[in-house]
PDB file of N, CA and C in Angstrom:
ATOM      1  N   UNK A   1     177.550 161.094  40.202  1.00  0.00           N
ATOM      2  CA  UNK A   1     177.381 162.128  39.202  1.00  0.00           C
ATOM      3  C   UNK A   1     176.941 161.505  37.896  1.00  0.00           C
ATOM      4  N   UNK A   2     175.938 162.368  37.170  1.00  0.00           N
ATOM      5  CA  UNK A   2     175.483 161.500  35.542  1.00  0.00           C
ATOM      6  C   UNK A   2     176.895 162.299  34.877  1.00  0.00           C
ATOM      7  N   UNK A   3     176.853 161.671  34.028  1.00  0.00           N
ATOM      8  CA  UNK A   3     177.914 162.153  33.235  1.00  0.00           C
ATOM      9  C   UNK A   3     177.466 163.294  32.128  1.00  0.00           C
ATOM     10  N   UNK A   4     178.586 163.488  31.546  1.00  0.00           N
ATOM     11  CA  UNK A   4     178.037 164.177  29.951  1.00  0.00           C
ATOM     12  C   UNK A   4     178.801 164.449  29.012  1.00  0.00           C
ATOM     13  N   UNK A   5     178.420 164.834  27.677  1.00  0.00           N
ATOM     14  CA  UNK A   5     179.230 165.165  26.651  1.00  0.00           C
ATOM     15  C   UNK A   5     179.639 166.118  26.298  1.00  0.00           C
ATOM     16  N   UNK A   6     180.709 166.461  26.166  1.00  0.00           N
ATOM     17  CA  UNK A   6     181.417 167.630  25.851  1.00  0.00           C
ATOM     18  C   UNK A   6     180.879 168.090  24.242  1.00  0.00           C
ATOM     19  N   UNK A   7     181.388 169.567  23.973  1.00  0.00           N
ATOM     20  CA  UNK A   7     181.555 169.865  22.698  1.00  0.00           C
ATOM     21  C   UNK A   7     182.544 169.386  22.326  1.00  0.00           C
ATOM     22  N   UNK A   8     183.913 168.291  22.563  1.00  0.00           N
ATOM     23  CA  UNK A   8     184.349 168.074  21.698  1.00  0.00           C
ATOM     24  C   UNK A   8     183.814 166.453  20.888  1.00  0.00           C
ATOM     25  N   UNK A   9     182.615 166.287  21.205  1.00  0.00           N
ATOM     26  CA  UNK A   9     182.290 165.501  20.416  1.00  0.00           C
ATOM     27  C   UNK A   9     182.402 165.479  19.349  1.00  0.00           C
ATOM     28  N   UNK A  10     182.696 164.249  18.381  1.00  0.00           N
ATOM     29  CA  UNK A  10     182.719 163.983  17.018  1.00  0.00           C
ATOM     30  C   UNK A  10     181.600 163.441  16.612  1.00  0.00           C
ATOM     31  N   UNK A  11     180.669 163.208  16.840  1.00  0.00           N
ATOM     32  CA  UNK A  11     179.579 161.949  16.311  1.00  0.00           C
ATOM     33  C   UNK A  11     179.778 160.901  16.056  1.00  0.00           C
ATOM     34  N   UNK A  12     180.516 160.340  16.128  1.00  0.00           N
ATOM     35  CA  UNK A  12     181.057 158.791  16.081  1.00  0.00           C
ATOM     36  C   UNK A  12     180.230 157.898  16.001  1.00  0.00           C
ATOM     37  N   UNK A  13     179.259 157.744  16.999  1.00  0.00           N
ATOM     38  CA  UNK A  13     178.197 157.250  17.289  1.00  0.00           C
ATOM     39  C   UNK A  13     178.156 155.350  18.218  1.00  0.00           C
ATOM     40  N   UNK A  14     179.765 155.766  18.865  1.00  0.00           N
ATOM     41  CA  UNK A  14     179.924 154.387  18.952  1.00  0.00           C
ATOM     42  C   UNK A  14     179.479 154.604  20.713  1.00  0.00           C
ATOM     43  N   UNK A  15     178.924 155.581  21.089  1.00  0.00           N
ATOM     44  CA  UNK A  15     178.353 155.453  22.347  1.00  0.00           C
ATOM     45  C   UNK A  15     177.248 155.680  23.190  1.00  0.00           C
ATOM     46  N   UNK A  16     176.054 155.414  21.799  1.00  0.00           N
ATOM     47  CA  UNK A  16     174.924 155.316  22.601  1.00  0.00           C
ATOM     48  C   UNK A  16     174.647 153.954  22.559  1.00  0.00           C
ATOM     49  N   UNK A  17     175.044 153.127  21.546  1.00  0.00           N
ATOM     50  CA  UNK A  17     174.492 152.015  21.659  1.00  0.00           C
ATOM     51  C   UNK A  17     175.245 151.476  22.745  1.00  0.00           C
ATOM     52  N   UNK A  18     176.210 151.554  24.074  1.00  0.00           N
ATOM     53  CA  UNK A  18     177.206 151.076  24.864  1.00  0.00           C
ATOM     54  C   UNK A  18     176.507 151.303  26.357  1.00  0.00           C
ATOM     55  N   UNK A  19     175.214 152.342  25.975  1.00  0.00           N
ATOM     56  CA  UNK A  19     174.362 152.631  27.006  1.00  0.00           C
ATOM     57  C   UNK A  19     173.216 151.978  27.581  1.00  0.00           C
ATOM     58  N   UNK A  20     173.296 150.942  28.678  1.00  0.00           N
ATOM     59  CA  UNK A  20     172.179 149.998  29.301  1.00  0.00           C
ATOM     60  C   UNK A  20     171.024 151.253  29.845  1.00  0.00           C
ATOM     61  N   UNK A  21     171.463 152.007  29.798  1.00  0.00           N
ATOM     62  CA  UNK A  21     170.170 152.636  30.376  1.00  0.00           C
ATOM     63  C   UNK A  21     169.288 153.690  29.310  1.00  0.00           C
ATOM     64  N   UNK A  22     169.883 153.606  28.174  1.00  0.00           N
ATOM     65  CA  UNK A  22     169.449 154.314  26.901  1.00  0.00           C
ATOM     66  C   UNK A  22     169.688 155.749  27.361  1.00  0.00           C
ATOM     67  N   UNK A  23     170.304 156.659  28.116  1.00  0.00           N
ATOM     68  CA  UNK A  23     170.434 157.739  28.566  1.00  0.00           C
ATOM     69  C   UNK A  23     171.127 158.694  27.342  1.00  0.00           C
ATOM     70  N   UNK A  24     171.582 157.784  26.345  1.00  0.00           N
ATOM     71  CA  UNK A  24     172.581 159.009  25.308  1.00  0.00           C
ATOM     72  C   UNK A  24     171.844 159.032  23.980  1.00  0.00           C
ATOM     73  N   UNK A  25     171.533 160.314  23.665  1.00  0.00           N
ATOM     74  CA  UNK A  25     170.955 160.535  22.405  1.00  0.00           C
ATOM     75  C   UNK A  25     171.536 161.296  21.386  1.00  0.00           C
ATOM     76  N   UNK A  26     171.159 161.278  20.064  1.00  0.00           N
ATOM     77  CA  UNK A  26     171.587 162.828  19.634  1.00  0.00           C
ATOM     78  C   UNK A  26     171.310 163.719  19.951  1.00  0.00           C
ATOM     79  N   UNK A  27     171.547 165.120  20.049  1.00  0.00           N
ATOM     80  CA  UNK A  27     171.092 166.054  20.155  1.00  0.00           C
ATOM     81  C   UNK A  27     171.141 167.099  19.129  1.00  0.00           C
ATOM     82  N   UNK A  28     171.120 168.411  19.381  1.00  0.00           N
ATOM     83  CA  UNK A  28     170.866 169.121  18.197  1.00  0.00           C
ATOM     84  C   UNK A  28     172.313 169.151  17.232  1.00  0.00           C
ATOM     85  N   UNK A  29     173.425 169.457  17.784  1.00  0.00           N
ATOM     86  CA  UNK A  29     174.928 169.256  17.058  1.00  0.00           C
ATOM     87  C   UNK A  29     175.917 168.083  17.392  1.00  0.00           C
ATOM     88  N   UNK A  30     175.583 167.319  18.827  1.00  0.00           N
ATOM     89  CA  UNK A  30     176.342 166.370  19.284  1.00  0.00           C
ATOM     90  C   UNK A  30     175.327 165.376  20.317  1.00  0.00           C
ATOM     91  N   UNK A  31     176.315 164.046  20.218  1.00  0.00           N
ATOM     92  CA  UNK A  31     175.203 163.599  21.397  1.00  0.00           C
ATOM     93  C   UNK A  31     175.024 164.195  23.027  1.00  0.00           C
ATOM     94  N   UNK A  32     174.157 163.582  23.460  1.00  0.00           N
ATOM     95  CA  UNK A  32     173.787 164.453  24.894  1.00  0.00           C
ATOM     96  C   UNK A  32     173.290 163.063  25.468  1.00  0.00           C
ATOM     97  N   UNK A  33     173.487 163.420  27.001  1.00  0.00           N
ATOM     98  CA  UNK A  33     173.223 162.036  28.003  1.00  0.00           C
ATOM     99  C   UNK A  33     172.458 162.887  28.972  1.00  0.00           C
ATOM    100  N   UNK A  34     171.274 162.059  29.147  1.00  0.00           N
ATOM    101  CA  UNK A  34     169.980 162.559  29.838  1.00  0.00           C
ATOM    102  C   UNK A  34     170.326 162.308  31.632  1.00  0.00           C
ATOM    103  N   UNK A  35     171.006 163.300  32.492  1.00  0.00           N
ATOM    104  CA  UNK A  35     171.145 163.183  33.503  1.00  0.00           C
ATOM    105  C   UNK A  35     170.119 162.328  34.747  1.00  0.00           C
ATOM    106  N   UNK A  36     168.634 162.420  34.150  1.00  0.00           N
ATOM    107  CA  UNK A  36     167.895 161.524  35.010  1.00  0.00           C
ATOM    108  C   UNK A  36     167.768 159.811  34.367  1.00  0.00           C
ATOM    109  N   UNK A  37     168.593 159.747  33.414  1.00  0.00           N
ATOM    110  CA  UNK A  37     168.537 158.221  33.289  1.00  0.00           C
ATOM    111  C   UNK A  37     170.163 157.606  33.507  1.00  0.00           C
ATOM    112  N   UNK A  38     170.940 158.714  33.298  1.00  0.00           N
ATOM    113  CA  UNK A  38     172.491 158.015  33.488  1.00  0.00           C
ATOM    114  C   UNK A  38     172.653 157.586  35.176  1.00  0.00           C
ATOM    115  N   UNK A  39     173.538 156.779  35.256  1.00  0.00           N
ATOM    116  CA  UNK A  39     173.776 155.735  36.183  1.00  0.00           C
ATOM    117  C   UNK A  39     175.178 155.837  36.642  1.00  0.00           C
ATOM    118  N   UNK A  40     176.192 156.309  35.679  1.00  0.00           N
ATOM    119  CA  UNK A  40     177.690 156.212  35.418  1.00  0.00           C
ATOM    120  C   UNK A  40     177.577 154.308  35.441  1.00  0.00           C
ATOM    121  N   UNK A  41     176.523 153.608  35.026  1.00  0.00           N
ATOM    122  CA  UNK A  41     176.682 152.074  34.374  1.00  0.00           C
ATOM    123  C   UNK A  41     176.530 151.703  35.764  1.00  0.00           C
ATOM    124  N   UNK A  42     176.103 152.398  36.949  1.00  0.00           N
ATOM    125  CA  UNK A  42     176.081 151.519  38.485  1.00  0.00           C
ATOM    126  C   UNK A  42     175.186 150.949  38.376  1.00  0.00           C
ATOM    127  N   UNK A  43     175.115 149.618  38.865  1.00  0.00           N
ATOM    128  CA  UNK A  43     174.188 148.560  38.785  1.00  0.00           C
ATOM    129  C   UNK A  43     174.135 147.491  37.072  1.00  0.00           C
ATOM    130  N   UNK A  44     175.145 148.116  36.390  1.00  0.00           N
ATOM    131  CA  UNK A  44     175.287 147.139  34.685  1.00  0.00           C
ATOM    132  C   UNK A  44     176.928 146.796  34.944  1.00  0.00           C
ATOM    133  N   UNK A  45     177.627 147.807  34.904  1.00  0.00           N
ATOM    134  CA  UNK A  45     179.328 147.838  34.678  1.00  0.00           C
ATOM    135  C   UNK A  45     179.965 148.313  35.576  1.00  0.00           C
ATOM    136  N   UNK A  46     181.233 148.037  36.144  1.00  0.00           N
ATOM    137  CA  UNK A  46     181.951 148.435  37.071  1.00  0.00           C
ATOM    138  C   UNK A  46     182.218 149.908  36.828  1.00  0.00           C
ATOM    139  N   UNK A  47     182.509 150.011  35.604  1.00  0.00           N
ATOM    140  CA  UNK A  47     182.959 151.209  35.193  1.00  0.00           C
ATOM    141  C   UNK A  47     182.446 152.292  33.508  1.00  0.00           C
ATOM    142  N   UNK A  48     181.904 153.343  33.577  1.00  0.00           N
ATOM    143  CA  UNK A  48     180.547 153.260  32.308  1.00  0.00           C
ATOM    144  C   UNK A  48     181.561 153.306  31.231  1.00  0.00           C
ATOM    145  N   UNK A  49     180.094 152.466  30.280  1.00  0.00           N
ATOM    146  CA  UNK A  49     180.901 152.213  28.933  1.00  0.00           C
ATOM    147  C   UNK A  49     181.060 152.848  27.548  1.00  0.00           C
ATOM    148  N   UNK A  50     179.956 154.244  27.887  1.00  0.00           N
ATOM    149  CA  UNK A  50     180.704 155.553  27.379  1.00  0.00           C
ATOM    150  C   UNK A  50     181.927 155.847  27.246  1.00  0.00           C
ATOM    151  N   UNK A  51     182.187 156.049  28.549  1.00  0.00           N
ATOM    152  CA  UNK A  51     183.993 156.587  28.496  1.00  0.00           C
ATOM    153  C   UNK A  51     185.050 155.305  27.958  1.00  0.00           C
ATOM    154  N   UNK A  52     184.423 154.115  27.838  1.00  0.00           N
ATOM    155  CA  UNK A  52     185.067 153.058  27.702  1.00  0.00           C
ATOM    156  C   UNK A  52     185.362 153.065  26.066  1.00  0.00           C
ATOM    157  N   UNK A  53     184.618 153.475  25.730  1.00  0.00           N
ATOM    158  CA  UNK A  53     184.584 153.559  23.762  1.00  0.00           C
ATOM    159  C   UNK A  53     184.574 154.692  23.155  1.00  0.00           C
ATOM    160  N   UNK A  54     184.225 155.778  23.867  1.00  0.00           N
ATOM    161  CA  UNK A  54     184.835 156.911  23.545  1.00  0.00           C
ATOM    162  C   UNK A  54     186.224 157.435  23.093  1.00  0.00           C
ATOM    163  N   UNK A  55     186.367 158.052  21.595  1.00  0.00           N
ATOM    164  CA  UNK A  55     187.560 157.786  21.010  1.00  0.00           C
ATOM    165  C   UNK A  55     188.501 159.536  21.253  1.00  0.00           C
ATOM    166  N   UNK A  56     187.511 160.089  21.709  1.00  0.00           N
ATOM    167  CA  UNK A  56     188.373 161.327  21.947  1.00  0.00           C
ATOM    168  C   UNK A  56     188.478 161.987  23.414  1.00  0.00           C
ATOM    169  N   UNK A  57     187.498 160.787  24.138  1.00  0.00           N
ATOM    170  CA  UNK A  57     187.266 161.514  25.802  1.00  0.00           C
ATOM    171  C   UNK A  57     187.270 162.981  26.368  1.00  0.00           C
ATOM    172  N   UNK A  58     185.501 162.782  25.498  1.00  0.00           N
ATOM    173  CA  UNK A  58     185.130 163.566  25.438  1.00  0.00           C
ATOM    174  C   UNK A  58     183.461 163.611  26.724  1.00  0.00           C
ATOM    175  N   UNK A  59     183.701 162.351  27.684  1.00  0.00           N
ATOM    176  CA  UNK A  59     182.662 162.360  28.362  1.00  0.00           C
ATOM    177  C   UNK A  59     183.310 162.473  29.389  1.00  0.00           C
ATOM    178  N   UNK A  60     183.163 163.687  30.647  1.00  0.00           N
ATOM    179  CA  UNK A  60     183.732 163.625  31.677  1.00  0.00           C
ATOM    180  C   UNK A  60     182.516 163.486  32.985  1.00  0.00           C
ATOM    181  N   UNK A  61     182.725 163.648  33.901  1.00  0.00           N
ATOM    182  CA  UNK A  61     181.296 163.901  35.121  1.00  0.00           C
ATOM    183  C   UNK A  61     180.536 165.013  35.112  1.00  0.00           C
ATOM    184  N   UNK A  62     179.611 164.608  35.113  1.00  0.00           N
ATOM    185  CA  UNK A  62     178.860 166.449  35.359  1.00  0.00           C
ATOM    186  C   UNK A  62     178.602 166.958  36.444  1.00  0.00           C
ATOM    187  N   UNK A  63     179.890 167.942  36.378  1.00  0.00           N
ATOM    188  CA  UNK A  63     179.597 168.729  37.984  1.00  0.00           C
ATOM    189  C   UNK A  63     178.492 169.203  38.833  1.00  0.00           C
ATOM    190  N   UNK A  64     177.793 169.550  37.897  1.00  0.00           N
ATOM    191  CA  UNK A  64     175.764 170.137  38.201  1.00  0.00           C
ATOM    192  C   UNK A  64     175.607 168.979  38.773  1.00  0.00           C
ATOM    193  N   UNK A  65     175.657 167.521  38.413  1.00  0.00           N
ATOM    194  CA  UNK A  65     174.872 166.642  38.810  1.00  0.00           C
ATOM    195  C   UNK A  65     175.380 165.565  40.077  1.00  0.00           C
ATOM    196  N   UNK A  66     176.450 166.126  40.894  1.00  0.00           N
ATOM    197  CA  UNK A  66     177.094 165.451  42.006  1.00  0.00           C
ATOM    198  C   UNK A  66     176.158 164.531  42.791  1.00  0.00           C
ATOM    199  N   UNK A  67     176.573 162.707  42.772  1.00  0.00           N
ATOM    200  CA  UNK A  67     175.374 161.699  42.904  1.00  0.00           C
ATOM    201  C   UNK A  67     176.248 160.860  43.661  1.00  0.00           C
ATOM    202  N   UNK A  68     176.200 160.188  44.762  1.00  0.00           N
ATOM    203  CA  UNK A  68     176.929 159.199  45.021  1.00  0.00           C
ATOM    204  C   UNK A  68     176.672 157.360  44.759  1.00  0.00           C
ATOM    205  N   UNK A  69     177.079 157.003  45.234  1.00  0.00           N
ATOM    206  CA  UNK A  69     177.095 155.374  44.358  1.00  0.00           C
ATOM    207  C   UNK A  69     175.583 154.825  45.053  1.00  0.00           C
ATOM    208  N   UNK A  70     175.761 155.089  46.400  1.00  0.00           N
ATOM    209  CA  UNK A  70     174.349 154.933  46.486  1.00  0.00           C
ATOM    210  C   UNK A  70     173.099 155.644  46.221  1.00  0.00           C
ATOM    211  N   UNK A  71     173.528 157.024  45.414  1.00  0.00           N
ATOM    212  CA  UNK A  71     171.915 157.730  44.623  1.00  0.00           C
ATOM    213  C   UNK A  71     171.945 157.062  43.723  1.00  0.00           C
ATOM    214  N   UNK A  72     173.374 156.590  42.599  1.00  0.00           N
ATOM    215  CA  UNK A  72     173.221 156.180  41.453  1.00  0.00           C
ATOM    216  C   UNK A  72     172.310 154.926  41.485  1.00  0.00           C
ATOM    217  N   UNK A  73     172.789 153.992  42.228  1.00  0.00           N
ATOM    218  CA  UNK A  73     172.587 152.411  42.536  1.00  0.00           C
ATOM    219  C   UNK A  73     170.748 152.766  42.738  1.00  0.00           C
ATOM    220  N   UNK A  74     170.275 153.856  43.351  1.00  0.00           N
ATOM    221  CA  UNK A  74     168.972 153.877  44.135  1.00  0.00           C
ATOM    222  C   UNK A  74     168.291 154.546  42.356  1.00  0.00           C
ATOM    223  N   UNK A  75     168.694 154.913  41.604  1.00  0.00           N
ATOM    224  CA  UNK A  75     168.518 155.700  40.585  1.00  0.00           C
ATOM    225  C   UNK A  75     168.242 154.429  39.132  1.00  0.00           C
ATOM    226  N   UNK A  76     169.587 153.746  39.318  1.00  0.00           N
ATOM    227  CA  UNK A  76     169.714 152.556  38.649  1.00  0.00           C
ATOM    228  C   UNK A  76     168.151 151.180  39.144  1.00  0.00           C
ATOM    229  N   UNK A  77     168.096 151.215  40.266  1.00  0.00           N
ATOM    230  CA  UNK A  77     166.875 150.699  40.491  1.00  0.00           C
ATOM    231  C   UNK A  77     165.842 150.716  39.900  1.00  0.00           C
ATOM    232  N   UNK A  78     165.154 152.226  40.155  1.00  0.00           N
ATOM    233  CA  UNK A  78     163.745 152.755  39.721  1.00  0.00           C
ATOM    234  C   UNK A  78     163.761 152.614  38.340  1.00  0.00           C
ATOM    235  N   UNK A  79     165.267 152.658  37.542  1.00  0.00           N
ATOM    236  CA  UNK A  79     164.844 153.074  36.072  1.00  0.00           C
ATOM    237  C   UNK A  79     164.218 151.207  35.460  1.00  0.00           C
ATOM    238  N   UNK A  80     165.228 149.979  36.447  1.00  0.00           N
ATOM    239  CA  UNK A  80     164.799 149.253  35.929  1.00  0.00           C
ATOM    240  C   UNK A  80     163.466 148.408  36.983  1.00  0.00           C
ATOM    241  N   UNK A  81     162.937 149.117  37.799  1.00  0.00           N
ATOM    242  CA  UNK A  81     161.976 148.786  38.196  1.00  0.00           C
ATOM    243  C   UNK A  81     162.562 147.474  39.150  1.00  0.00           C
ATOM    244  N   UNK A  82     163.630 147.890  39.583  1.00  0.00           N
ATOM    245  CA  UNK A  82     163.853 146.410  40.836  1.00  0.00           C
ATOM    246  C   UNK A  82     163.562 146.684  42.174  1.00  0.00           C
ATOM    247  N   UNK A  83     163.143 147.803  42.726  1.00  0.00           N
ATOM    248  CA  UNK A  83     162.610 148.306  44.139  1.00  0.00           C
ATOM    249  C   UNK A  83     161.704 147.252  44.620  1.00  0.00           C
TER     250      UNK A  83
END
């Protein structure tokens, strides 16, 4: 699953730069994570580092986007061109 950001975001801003795949941006009131580039960190981190620095956990899974380790891993590939 890509993940995503809730409205209870604060702007903090301490979690796009935590993103290897550049998937988190601002958006119009809070940040937003671009479901075709998130990874949940498969293929960088055991475990993503969004939720890792996130101070109000406010990034949970995104249900719309149900992915398993091997779509992510196959996903994580293409973005960095290792196929």
């Amino acid at each position: 699953m890509a993940l995503m950001i809730t409205d209870e975001c604060i702007n903090c801003d301490v979690c796009e730069p935590e993103c290897p795949n550049n998937a988190i941006s601002q958006g119009a009131e809070i940040y937003e994570i671009d479901p075709n580039k998130c990874t949940e960190c498969v293929g960088h981190y055991d475990e993503p580092q969004c939720q890792q620095v996130c101070p109000v956990d406010c990034i949970p899974l995104n249900p719309e986007r149900v992915e398993t380790k091997d779509q992510l891993m196959d996903k994580f590939l293409k973005l960095t061109a290792q196929k």
